[in-house]
C-alpha atoms as a PDB file:
ATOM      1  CA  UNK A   1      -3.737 -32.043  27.635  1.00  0.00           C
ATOM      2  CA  UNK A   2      -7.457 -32.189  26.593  1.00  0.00           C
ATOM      3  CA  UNK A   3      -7.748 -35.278  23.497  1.00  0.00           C
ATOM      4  CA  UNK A   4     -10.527 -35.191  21.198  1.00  0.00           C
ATOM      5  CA  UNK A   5     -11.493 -38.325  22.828  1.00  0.00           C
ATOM      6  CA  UNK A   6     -12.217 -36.193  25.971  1.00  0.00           C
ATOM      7  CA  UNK A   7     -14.595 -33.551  24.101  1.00  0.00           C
ATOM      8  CA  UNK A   8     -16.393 -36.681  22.603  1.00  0.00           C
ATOM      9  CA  UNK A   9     -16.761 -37.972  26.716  1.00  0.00           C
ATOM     10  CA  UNK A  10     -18.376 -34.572  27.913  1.00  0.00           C
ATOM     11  CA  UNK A  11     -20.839 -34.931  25.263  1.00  0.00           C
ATOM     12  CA  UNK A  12     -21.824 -38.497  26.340  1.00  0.00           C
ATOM     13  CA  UNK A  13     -21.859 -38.030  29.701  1.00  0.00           C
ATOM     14  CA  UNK A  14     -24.714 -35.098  29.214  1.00  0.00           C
ATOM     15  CA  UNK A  15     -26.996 -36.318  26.697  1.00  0.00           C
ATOM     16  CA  UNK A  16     -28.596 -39.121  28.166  1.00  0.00           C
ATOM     17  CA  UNK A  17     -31.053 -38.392  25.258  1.00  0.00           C
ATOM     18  CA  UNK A  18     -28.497 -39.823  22.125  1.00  0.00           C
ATOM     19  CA  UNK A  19     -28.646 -43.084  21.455  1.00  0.00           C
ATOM     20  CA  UNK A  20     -24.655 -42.997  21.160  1.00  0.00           C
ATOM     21  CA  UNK A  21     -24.724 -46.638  18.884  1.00  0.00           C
ATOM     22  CA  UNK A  22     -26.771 -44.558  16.348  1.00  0.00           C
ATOM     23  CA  UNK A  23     -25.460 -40.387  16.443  1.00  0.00           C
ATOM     24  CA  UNK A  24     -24.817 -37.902  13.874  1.00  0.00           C
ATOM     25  CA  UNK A  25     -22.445 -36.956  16.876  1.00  0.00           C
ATOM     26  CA  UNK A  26     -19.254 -38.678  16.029  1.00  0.00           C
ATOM     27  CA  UNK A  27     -15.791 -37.796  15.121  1.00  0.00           C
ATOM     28  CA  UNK A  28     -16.137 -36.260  11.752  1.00  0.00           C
ATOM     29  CA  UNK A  29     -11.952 -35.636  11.088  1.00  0.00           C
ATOM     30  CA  UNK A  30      -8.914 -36.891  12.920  1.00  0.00           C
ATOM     31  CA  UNK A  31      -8.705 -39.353  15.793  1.00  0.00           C
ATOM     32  CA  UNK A  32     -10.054 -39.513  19.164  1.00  0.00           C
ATOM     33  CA  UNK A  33      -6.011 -39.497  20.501  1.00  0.00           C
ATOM     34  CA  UNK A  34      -5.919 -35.815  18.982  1.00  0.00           C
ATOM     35  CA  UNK A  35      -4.561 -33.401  21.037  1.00  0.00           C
ATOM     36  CA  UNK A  36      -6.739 -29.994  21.396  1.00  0.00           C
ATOM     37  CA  UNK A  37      -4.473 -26.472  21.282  1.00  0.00           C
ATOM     38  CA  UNK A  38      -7.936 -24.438  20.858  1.00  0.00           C
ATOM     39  CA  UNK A  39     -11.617 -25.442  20.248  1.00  0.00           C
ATOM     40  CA  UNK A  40     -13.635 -23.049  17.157  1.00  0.00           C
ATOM     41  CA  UNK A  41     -17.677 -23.762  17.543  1.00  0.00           C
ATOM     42  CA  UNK A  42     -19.099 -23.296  14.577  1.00  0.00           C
ATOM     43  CA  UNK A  43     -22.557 -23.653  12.884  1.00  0.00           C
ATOM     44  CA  UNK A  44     -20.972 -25.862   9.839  1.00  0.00           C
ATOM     45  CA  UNK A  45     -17.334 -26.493   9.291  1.00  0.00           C
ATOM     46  CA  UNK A  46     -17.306 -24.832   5.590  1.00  0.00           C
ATOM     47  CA  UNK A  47     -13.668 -24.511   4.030  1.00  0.00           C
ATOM     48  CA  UNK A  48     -14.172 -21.291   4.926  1.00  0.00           C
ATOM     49  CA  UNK A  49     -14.691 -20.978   8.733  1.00  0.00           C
ATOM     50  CA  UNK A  50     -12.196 -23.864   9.344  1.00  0.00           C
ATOM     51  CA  UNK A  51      -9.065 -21.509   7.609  1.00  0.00           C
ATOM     52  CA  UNK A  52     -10.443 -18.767  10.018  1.00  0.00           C
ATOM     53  CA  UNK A  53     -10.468 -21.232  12.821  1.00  0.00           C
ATOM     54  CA  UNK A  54      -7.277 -22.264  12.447  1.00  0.00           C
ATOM     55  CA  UNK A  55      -5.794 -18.561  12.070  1.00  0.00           C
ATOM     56  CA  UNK A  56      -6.994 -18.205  15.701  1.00  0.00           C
ATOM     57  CA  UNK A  57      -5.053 -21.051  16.953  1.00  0.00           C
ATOM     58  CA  UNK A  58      -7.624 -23.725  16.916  1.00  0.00           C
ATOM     59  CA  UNK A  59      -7.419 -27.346  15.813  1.00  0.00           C
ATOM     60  CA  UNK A  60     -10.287 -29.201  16.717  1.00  0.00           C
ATOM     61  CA  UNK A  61     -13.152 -27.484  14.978  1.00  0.00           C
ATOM     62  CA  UNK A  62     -16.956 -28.427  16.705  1.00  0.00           C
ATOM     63  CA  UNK A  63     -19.242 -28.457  14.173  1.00  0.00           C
ATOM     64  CA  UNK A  64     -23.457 -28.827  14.224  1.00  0.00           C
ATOM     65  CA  UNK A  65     -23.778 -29.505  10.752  1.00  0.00           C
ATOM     66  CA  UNK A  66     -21.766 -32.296   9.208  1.00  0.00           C
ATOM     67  CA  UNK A  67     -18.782 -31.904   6.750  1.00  0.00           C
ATOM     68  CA  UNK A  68     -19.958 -33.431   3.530  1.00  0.00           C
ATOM     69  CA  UNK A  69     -23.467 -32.347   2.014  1.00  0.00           C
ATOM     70  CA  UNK A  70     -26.345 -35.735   1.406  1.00  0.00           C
ATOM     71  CA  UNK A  71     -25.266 -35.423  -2.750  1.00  0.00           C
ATOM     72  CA  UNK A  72     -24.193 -39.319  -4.133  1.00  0.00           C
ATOM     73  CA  UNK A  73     -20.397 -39.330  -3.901  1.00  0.00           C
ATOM     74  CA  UNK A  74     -20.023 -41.528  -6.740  1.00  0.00           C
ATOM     75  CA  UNK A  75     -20.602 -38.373  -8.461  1.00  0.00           C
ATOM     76  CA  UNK A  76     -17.353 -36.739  -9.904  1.00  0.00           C
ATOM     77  CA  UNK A  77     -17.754 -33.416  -9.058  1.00  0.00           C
ATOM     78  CA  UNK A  78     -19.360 -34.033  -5.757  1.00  0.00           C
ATOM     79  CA  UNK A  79     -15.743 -36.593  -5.015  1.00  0.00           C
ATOM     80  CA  UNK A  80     -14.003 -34.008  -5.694  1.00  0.00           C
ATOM     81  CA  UNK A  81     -15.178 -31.453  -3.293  1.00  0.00           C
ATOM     82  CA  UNK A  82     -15.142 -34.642  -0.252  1.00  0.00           C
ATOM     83  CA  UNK A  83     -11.490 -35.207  -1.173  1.00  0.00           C
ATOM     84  CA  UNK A  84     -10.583 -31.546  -1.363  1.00  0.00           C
ATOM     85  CA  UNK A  85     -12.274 -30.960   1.940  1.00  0.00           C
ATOM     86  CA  UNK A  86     -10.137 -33.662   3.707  1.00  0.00           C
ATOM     87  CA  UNK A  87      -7.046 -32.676   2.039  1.00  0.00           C
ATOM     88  CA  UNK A  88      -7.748 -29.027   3.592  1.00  0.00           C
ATOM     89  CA  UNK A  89      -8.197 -30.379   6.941  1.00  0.00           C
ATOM     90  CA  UNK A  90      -5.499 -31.860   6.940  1.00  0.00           C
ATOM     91  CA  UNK A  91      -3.008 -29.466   5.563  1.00  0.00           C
ATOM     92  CA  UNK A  92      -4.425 -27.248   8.418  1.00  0.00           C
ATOM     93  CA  UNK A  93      -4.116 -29.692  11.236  1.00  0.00           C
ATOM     94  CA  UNK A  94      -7.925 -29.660  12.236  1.00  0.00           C
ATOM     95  CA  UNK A  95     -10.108 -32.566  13.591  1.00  0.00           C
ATOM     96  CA  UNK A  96     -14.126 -32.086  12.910  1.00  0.00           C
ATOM     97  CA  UNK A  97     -16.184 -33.320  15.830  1.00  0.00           C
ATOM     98  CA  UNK A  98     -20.145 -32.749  15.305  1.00  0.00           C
ATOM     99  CA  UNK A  99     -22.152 -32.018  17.789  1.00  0.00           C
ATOM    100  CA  UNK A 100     -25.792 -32.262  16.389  1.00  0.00           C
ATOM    101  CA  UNK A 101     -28.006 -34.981  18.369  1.00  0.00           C
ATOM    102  CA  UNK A 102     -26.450 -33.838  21.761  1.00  0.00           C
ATOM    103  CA  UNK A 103     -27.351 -30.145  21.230  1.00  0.00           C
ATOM    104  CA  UNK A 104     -30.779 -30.197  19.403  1.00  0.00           C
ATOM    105  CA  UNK A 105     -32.968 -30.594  22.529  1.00  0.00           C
ATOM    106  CA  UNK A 106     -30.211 -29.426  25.517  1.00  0.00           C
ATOM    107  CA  UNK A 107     -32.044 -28.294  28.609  1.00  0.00           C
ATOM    108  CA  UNK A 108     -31.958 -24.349  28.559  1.00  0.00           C
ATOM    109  CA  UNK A 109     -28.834 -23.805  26.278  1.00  0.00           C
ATOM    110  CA  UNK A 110     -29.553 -25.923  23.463  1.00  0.00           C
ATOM    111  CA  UNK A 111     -30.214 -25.702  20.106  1.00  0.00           C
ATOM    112  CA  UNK A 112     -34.554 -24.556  20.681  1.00  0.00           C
ATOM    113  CA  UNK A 113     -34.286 -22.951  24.240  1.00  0.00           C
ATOM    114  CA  UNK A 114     -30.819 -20.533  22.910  1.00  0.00           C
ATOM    115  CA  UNK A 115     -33.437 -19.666  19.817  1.00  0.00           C
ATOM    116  CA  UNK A 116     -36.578 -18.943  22.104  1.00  0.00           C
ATOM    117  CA  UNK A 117     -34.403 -16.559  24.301  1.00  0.00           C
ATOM    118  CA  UNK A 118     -32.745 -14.901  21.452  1.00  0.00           C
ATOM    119  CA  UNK A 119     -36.253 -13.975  20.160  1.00  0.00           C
ATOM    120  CA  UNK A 120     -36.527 -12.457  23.897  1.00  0.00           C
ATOM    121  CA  UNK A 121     -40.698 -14.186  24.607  1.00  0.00           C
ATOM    122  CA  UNK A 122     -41.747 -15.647  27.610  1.00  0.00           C
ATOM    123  CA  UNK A 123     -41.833 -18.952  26.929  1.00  0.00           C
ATOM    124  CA  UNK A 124     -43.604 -22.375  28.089  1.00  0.00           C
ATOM    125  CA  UNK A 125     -41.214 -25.066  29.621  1.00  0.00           C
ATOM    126  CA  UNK A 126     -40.142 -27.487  26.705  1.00  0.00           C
ATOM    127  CA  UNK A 127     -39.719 -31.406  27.646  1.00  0.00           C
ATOM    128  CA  UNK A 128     -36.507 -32.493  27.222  1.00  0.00           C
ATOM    129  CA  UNK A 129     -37.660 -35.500  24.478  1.00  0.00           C
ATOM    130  CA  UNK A 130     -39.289 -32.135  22.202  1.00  0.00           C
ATOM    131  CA  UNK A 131     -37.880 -30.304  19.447  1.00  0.00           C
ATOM    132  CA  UNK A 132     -40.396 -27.269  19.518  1.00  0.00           C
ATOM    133  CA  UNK A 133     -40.647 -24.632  22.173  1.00  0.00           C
ATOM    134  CA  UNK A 134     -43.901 -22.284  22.248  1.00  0.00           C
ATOM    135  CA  UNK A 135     -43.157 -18.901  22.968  1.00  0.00           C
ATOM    136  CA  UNK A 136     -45.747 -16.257  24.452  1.00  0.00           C
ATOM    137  CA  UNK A 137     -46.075 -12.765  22.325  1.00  0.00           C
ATOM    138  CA  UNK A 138     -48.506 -10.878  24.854  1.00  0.00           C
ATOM    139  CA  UNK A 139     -50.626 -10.462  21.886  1.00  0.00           C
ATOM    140  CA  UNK A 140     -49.772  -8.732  18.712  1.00  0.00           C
ATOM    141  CA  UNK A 141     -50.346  -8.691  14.934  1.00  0.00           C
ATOM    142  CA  UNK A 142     -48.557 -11.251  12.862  1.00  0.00           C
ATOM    143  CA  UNK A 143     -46.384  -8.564  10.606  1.00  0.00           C
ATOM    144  CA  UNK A 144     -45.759  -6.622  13.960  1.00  0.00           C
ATOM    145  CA  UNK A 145     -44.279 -10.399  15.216  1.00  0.00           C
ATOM    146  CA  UNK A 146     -42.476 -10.501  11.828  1.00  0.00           C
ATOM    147  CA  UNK A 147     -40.611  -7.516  12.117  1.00  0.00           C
ATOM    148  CA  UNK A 148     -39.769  -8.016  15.585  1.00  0.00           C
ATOM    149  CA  UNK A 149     -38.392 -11.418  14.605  1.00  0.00           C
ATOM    150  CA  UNK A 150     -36.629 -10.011  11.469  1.00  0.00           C
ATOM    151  CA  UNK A 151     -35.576  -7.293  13.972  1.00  0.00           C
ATOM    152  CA  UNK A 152     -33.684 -10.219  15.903  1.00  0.00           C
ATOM    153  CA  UNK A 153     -33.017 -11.966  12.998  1.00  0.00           C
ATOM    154  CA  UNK A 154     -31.275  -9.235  11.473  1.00  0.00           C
ATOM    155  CA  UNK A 155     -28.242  -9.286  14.208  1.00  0.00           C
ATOM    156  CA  UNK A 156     -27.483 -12.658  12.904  1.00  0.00           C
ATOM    157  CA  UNK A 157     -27.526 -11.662   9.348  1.00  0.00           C
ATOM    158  CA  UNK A 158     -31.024 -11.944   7.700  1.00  0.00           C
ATOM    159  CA  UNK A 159     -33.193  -9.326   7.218  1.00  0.00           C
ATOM    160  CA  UNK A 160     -36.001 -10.727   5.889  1.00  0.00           C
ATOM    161  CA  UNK A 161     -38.498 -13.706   6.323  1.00  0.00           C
ATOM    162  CA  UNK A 162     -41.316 -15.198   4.792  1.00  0.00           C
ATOM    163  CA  UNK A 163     -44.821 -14.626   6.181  1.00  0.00           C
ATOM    164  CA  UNK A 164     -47.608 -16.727   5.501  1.00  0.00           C
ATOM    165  CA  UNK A 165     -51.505 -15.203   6.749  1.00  0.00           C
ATOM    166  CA  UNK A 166     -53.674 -12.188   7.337  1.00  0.00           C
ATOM    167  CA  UNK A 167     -50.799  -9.600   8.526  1.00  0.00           C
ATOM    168  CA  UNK A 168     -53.623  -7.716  11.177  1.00  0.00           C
ATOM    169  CA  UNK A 169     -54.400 -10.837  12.460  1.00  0.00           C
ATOM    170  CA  UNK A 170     -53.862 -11.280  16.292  1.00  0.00           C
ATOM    171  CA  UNK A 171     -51.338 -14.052  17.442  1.00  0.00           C
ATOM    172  CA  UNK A 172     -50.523 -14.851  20.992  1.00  0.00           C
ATOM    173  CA  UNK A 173     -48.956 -18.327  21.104  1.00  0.00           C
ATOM    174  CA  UNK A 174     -46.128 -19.348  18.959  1.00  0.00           C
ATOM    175  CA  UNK A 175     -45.022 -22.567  17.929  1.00  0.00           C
ATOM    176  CA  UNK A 176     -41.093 -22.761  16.943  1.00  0.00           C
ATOM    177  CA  UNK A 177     -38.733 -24.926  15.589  1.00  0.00           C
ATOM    178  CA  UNK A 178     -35.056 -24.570  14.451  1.00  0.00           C
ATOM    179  CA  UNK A 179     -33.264 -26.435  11.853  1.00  0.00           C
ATOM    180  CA  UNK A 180     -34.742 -28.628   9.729  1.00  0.00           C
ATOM    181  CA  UNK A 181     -36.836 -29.853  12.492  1.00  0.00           C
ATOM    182  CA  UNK A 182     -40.276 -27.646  11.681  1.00  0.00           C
ATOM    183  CA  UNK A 183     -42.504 -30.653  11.302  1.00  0.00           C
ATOM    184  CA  UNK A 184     -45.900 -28.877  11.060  1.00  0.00           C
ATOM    185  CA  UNK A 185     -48.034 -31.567  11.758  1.00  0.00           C
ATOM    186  CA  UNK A 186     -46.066 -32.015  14.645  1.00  0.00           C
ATOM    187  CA  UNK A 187     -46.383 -28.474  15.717  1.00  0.00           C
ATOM    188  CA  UNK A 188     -49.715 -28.367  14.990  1.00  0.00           C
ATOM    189  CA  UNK A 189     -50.574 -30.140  17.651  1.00  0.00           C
ATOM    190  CA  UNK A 190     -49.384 -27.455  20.738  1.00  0.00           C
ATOM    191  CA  UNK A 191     -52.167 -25.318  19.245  1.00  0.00           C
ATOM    192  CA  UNK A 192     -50.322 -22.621  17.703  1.00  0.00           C
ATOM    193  CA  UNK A 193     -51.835 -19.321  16.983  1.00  0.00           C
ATOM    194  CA  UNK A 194     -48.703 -19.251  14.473  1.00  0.00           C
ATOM    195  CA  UNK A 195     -46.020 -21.351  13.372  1.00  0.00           C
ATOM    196  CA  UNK A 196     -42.164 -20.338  13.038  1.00  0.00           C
ATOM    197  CA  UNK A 197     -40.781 -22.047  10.655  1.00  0.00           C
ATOM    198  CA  UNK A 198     -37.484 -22.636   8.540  1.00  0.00           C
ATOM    199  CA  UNK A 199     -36.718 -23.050   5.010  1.00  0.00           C
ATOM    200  CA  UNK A 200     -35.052 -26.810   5.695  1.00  0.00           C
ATOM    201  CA  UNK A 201     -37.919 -27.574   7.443  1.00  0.00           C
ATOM    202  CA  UNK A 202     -41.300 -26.780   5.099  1.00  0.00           C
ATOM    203  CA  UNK A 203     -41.669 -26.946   1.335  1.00  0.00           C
ATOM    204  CA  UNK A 204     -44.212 -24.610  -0.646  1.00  0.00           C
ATOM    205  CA  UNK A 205     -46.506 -27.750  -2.308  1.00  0.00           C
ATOM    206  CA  UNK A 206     -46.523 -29.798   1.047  1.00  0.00           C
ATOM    207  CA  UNK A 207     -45.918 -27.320   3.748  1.00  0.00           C
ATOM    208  CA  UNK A 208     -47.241 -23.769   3.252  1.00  0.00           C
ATOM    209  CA  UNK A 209     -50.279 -25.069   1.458  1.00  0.00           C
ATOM    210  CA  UNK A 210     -51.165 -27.371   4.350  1.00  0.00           C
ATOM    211  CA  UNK A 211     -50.491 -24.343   6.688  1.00  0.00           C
ATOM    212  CA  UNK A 212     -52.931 -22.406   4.651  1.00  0.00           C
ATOM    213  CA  UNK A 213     -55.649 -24.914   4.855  1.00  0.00           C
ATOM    214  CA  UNK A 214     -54.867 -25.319   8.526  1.00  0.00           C
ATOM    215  CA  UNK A 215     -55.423 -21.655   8.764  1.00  0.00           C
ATOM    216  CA  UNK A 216     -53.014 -21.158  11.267  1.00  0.00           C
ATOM    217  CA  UNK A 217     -50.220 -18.246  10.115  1.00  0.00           C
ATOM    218  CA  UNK A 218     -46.671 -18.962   9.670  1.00  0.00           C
ATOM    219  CA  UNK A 219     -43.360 -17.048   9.496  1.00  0.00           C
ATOM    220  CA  UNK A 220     -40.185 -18.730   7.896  1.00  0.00           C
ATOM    221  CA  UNK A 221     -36.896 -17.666   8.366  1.00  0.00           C
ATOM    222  CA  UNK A 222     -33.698 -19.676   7.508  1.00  0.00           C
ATOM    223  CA  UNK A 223     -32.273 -22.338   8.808  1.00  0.00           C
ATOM    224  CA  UNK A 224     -28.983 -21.801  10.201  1.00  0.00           C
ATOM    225  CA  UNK A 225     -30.384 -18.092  11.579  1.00  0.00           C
ATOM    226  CA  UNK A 226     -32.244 -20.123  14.253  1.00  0.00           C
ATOM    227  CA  UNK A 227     -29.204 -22.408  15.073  1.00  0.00           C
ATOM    228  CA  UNK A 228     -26.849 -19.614  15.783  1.00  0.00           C
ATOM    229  CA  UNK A 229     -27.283 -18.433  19.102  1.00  0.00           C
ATOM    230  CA  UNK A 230     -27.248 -22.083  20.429  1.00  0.00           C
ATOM    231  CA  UNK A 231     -24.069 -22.661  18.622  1.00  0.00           C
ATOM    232  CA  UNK A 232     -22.996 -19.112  20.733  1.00  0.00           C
ATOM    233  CA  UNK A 233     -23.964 -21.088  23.853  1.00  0.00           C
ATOM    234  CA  UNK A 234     -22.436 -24.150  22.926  1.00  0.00           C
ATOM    235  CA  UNK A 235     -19.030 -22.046  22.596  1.00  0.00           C
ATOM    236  CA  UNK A 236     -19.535 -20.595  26.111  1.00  0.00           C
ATOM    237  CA  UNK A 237     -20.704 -24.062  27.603  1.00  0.00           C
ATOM    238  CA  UNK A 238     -17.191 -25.779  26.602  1.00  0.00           C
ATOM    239  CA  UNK A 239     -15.367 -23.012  27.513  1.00  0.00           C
ATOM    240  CA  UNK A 240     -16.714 -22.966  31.321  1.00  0.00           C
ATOM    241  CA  UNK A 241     -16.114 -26.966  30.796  1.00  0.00           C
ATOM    242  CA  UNK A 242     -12.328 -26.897  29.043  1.00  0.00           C
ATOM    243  CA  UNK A 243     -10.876 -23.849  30.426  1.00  0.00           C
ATOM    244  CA  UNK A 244      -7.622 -24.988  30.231  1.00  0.00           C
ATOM    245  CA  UNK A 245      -7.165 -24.068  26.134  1.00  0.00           C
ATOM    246  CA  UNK A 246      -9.138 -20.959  24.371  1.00  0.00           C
ATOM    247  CA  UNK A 247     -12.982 -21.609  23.107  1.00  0.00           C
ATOM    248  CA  UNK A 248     -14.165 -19.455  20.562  1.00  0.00           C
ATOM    249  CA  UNK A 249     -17.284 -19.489  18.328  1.00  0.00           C
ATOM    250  CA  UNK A 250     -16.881 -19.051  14.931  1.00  0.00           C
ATOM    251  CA  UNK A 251     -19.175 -17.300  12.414  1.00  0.00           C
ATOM    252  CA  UNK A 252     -19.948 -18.772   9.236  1.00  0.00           C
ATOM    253  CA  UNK A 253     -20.780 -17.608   6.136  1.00  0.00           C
ATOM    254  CA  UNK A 254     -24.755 -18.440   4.549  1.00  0.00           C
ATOM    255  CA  UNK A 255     -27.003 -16.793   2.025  1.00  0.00           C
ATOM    256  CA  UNK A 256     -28.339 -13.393   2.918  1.00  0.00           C
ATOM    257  CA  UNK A 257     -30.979 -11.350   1.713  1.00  0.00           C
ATOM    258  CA  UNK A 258     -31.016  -8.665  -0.870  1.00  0.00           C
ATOM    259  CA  UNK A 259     -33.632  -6.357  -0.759  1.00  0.00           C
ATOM    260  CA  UNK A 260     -35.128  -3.740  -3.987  1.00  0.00           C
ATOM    261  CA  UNK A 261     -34.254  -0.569  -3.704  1.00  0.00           C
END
């Protein structure tokens, strides 16, 4: 029988890239002695997607995101929500392991290289230590790109995205980043023609208006749209690795977009 101890192992012995005395990749929920019945892969283990896990027979839910938000929990109402959370979890059975640190820059199936071949570019080879991956349009005009992302975009979800620049203008190489991890100074320096972005990762009065000055364009989309299809990979990857017990991703629920009519 496959422990949560043994999940937690796997994950060690690939990312030779965590520094495994300081991870967001830990046990979130339950004890490494835990015995797994079924595995759910989720984006974030909301209250939501762990009931639907565990109506499919799972009990170990793994989880990119962690389980409680960065609010103070000496706050009442935030307390309340933690301790509702865990008393959920465990009425249900389920252990929370997060997979975060070991995912974010995995070779090929990982969080940035699953985004880059969703969006279906040729792409430059990423180093393994980078968070960004430049994909290669063959030349088009930055609201042509935008719909062709929100075209992609739109089978996760969202339907819309944010588009910062001249919408004629001509852009060839793309800088992206998933997550909260769309540093633009950082990006700035692969020599974008234009930036994707996420809304966790640039702010309007720091962000966009240094993009603008930078003169380099910039489409945002959300966050967890860009983490998806790794999380889809992630769910494949254990299941080739644990085949004895069923792997399934789970969808989660996030803010969509409502367009005028």
């Amino acid at each position: 029988m496959v422990t949560v101890g043994d999940l937690m192992a796997h994950f060690e012995e690939i990312a030779w890239w965590v520094d495994w005395n300081d991870t967001n990749d830990v046990i979130m929920h339950g004890a490494a002695e835990d015995e797994v019945e079924g595995i759910a892969v989720g984006w974030i283990a909301s209250d939501r997607a762990v009931r639907e896990a565990a109506e499919r027979g799972a009990n170990l839910f793994v989880s990119h995101e962690g389980l409680f938000y960065p609010l103070p929990g000496e706050e009442e109402s935030v307390e309340r929500t933690f301790q509702e959370r865990r008393e959920l979890l465990d009425s249900l059975g389920m252990s929370v392991v997060r997979c975060h640190d070991t995912w974010d820059r995995m070779p090929e199936i990982g969080i940035p290289d699953a985004w880059a071949t969703w969006l279906g570019f040729a792409t430059e080879e990423r180093e393994t230590t980078s968070f960004y991956k430049i994909c290669l349009t063959g030349g088009m005009a930055l609201d042509a790109l935008a719909t062709v992302i929100v075209g992609r975009c739109a089978e996760l979800g969202q339907t819309s995205a944010l588009v910062v620049g001249d919408g004629s203008r001509f852009v060839r190489r793309m800088a992206v980043g998933t997550g909260a991890i769309t540093r633009l100074t950082e990006m700035m320096r692969l020599e974008p023609d234009v930036i994707l972005a996420t809304d966790d990762g640039v702010t309007w009065t720091r962000d966009v208006l240094y993009d603008m000055g930078m003169d380099v364009p910039m489409i945002v989309v959300s966050h967890p749209v860009s983490e998806l299809p790794g999380m889809m990979r992630l769910a494949e990857d254990l299941g080739e690795q644990f085949p004895d017990g069923p792997v399934r991703y789970q969808p989660i629920d996030y803010p969509r977009t409502v367009s005028a009519r």
